[in-house]
N, C-alpha and C. Protein backbone atom coordinates (compact mmCIF):
# COMPACT_ATOMS: atom_id res chain seq x y z
N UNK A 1 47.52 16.24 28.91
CA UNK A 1 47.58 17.25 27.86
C UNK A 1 47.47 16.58 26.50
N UNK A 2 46.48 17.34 25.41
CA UNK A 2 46.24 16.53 24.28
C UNK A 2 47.82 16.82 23.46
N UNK A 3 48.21 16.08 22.66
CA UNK A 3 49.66 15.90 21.77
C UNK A 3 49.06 15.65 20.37
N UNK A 4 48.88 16.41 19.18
CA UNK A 4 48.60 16.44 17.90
C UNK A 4 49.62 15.67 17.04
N UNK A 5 49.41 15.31 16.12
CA UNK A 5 50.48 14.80 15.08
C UNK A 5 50.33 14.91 14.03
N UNK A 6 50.30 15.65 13.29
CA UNK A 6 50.12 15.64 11.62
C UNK A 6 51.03 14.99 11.17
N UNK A 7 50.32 14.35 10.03
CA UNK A 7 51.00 13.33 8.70
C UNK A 7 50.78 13.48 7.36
N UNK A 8 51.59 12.98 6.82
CA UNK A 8 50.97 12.91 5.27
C UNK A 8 51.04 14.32 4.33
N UNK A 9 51.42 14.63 4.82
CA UNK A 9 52.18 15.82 3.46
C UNK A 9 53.24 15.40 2.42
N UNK A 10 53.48 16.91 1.54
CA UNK A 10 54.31 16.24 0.91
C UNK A 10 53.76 17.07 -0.10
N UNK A 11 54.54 16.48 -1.69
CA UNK A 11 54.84 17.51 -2.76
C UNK A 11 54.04 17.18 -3.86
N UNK A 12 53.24 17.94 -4.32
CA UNK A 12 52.51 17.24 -5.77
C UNK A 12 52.51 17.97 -6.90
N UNK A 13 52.00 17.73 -7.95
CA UNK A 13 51.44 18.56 -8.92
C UNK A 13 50.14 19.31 -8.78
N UNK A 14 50.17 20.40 -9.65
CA UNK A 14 48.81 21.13 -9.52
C UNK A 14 47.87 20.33 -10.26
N UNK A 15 46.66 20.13 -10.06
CA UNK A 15 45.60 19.30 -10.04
C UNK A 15 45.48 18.12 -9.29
N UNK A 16 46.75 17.46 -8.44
CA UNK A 16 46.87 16.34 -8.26
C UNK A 16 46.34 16.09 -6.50
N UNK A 17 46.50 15.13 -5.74
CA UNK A 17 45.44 15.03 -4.62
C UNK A 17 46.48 14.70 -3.94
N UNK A 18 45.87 14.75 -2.16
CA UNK A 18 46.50 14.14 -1.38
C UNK A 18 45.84 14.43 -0.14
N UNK A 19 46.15 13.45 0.96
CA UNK A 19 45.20 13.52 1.87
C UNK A 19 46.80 13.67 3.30
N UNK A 20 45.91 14.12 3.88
CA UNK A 20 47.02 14.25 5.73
C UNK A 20 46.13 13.78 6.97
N UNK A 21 46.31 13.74 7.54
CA UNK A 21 45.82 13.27 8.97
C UNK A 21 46.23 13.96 10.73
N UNK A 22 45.54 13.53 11.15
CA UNK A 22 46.19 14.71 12.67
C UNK A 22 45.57 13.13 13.32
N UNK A 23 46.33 12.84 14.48
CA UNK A 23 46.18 11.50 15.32
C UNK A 23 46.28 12.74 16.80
N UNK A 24 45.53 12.56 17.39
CA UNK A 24 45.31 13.09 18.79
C UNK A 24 45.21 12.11 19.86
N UNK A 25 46.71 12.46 21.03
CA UNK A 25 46.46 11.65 21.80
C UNK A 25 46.18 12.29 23.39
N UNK A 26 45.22 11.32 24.44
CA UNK A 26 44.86 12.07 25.51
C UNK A 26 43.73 12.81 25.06
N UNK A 27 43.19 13.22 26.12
CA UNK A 27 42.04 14.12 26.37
C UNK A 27 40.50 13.10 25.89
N UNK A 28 39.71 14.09 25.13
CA UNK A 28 38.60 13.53 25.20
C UNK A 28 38.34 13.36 23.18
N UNK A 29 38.53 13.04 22.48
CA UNK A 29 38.76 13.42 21.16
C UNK A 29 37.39 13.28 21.07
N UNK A 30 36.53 12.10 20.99
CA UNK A 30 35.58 12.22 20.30
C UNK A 30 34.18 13.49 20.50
N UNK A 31 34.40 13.90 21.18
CA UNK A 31 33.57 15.27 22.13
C UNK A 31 33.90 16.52 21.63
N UNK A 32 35.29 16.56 21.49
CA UNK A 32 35.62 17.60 20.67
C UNK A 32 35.40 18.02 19.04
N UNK A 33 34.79 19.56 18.94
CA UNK A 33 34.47 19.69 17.72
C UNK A 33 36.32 20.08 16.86
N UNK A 34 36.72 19.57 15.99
CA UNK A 34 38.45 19.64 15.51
C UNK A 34 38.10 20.25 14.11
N UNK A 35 39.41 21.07 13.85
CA UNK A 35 39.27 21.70 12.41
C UNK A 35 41.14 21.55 12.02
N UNK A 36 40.97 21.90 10.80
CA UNK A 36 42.33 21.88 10.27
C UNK A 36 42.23 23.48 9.71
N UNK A 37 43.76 23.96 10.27
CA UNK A 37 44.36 25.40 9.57
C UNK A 37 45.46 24.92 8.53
N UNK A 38 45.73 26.27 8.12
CA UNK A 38 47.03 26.04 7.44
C UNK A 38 47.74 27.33 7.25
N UNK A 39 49.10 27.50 7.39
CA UNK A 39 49.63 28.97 7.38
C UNK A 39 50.87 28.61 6.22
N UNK A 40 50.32 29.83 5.04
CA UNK A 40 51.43 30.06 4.19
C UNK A 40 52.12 30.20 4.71
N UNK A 41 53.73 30.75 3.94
CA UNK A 41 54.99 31.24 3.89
C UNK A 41 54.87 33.22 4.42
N UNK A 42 55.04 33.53 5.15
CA UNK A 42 54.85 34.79 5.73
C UNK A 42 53.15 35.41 5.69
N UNK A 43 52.46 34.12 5.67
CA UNK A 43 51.08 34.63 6.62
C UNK A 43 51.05 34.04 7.57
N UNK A 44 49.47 34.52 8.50
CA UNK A 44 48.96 33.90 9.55
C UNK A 44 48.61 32.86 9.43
N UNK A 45 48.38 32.01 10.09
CA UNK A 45 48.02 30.82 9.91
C UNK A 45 46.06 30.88 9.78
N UNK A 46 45.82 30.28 9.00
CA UNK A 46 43.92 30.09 8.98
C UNK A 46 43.26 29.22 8.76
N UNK A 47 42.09 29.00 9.39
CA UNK A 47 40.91 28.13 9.06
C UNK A 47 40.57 28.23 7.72
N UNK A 48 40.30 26.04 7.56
CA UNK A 48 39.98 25.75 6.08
C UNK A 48 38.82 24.77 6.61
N UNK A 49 38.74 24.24 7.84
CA UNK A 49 37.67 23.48 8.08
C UNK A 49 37.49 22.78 9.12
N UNK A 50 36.46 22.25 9.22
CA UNK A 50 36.26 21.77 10.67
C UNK A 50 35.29 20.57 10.84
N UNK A 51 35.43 19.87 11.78
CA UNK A 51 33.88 18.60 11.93
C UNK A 51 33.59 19.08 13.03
N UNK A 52 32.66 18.52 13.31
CA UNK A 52 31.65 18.39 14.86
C UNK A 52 31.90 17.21 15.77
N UNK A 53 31.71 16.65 16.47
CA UNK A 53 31.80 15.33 17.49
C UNK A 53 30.84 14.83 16.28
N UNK A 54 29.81 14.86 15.68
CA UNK A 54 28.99 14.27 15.36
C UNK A 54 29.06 14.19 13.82
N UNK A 55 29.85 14.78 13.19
CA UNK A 55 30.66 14.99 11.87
C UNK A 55 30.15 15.63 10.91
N UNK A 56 29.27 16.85 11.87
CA UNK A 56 28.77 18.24 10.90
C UNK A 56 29.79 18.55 10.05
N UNK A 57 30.05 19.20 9.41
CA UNK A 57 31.40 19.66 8.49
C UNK A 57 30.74 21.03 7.82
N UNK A 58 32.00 21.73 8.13
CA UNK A 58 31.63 23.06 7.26
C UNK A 58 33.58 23.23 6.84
N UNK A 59 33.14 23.76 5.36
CA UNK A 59 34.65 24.21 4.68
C UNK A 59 34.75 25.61 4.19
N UNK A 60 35.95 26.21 4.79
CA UNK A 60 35.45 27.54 4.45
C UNK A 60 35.83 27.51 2.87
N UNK A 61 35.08 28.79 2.32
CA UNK A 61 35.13 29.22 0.48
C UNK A 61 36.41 28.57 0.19
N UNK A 62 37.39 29.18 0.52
CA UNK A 62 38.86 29.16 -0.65
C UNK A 62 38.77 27.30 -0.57
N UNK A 63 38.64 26.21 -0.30
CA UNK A 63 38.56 24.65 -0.11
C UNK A 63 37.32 24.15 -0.52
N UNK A 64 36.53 24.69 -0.39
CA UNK A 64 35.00 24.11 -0.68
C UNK A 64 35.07 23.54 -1.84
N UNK A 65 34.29 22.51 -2.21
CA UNK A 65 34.56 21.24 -3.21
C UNK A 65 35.59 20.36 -3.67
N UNK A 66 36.74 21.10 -2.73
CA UNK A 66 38.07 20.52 -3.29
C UNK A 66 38.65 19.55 -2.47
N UNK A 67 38.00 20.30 -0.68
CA UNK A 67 38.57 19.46 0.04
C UNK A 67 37.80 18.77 1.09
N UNK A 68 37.87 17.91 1.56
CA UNK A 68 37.12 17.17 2.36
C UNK A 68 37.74 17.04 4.22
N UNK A 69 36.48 17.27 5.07
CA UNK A 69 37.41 16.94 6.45
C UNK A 69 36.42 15.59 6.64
N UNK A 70 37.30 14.51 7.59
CA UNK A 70 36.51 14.17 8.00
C UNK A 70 37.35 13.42 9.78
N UNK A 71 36.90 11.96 10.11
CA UNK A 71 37.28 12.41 11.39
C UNK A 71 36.45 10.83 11.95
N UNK A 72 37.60 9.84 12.62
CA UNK A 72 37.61 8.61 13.06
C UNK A 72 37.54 8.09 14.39
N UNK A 73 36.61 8.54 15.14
CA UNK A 73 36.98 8.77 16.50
C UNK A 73 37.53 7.21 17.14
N UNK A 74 37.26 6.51 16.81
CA UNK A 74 37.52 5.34 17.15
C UNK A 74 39.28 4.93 17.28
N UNK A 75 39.91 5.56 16.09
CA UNK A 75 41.29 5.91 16.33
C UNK A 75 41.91 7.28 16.50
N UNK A 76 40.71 8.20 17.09
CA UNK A 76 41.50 9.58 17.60
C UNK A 76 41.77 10.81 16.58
N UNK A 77 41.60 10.13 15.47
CA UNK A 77 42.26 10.60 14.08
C UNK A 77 41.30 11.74 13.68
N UNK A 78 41.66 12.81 13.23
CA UNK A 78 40.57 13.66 11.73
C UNK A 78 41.45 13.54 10.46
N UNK A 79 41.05 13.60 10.01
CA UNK A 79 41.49 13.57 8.40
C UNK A 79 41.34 14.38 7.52
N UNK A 80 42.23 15.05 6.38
CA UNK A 80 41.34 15.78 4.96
C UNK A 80 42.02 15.28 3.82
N UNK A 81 40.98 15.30 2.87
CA UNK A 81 41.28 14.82 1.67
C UNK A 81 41.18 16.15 0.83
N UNK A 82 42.08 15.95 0.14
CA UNK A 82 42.47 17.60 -0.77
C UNK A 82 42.87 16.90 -2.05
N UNK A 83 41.66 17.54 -2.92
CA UNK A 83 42.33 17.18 -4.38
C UNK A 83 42.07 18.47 -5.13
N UNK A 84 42.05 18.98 -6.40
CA UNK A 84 42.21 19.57 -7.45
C UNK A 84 43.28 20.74 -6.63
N UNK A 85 44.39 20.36 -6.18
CA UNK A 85 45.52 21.33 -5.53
C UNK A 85 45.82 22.05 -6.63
N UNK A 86 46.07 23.79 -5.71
CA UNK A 86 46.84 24.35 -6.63
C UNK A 86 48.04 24.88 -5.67
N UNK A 87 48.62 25.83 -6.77
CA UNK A 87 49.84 26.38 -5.87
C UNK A 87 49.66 27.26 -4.53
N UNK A 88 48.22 28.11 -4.63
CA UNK A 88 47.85 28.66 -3.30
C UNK A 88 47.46 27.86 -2.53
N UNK A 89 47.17 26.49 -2.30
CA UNK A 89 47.23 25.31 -1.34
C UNK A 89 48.66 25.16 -0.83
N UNK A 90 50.10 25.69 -1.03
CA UNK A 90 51.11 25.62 -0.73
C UNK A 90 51.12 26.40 1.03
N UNK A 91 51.42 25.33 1.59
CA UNK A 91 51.45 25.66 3.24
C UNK A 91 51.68 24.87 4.15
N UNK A 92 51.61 25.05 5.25
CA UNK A 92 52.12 23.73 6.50
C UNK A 92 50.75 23.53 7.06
N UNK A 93 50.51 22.54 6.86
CA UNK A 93 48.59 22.11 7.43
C UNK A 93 48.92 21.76 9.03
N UNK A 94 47.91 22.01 9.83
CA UNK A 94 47.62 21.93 10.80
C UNK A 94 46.37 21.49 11.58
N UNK A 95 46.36 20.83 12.54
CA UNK A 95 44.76 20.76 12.93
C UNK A 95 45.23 21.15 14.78
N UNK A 96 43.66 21.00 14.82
CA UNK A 96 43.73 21.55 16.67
C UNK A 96 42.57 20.89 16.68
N UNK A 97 41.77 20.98 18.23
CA UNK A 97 40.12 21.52 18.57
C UNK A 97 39.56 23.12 18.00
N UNK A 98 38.60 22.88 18.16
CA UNK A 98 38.34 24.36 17.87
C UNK A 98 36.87 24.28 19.10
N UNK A 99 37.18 25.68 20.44
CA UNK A 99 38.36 26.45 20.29
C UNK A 99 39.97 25.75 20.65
N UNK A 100 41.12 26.52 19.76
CA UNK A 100 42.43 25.92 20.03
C UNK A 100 42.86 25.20 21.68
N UNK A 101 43.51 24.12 21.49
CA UNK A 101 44.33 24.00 22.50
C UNK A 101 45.64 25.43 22.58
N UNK A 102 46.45 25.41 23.40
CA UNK A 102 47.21 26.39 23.33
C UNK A 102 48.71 25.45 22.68
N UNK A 103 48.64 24.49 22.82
CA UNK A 103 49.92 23.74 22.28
C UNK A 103 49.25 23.08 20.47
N UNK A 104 50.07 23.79 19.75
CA UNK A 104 50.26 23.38 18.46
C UNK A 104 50.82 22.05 17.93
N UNK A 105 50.67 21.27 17.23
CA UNK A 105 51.64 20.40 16.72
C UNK A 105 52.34 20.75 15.98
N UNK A 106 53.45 20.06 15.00
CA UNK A 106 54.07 20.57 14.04
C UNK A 106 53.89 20.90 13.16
N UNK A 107 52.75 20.24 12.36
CA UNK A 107 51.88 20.69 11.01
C UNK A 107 52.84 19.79 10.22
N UNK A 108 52.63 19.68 8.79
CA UNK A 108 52.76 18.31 7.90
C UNK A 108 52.26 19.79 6.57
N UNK A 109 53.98 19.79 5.85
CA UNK A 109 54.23 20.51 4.57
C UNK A 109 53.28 19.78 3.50
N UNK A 110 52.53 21.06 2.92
CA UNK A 110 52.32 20.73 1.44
C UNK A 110 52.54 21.41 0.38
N UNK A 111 53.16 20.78 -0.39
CA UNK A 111 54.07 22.27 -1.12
C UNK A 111 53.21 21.39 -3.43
N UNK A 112 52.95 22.41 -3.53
CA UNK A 112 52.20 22.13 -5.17
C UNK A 112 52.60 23.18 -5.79
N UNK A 113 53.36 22.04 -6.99
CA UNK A 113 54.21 23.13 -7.91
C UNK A 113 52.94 22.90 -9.35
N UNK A 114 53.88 24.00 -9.97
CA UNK A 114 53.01 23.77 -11.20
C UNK A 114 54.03 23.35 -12.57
């Protein structure tokens, strides 16, 4: 069974950057196409982006130019880099496969004050 791990959260200023990571262990990582969600404070949780096995990348609107996915197969890892944060970037990031495994990881807080 694949086991997710998000890292690298944490608290910034608005405009300011920061990057997180998801380390996937087991299964087949590099084959899999992986995206990162993120669910505010009393929403659903949603798609902000995704790679390919081959490291197509698409970001949906609300992230586009701001944030970057990308994705290390060699250590299992995807990655995003998020800079010009604002306070609606405030959420618990998450990644999976896409489509989802049914087991979640914990997700890795990012909270941007102003």
């Amino acid at each position: 069974q694949v086991q997710l791990v998000e890292s690298g959260g944490g608290s910034v200023q608005v405009g300011g950057s920061l990057n997180v990571s998801c380390a996937a262990s087991g299964g087949y990582f590099s084959s899999y196409v992986m995206g990162w969600f993120r669910q505010a404070p009393g929403k659903q949780r949603k798609f902000i982006a995704r790679i390919s096995s081959g490291g197509s990348r698409i970001h949906d609107a609300s992230v586009k130019g701001r944030f970057t996915i990308s994705r290390d197969n060699a250590v299992n890892t995807v990655y995003l880099e998020m800079s010009s944060l604002e306070p609606e970037d405030t959420a618990v990031y998450y990644c999976n496969r896409i489509p989802a495994f049914e087991n979640w990881g914990q997700g890795t807080q990012v909270t941007v004050s102003s």
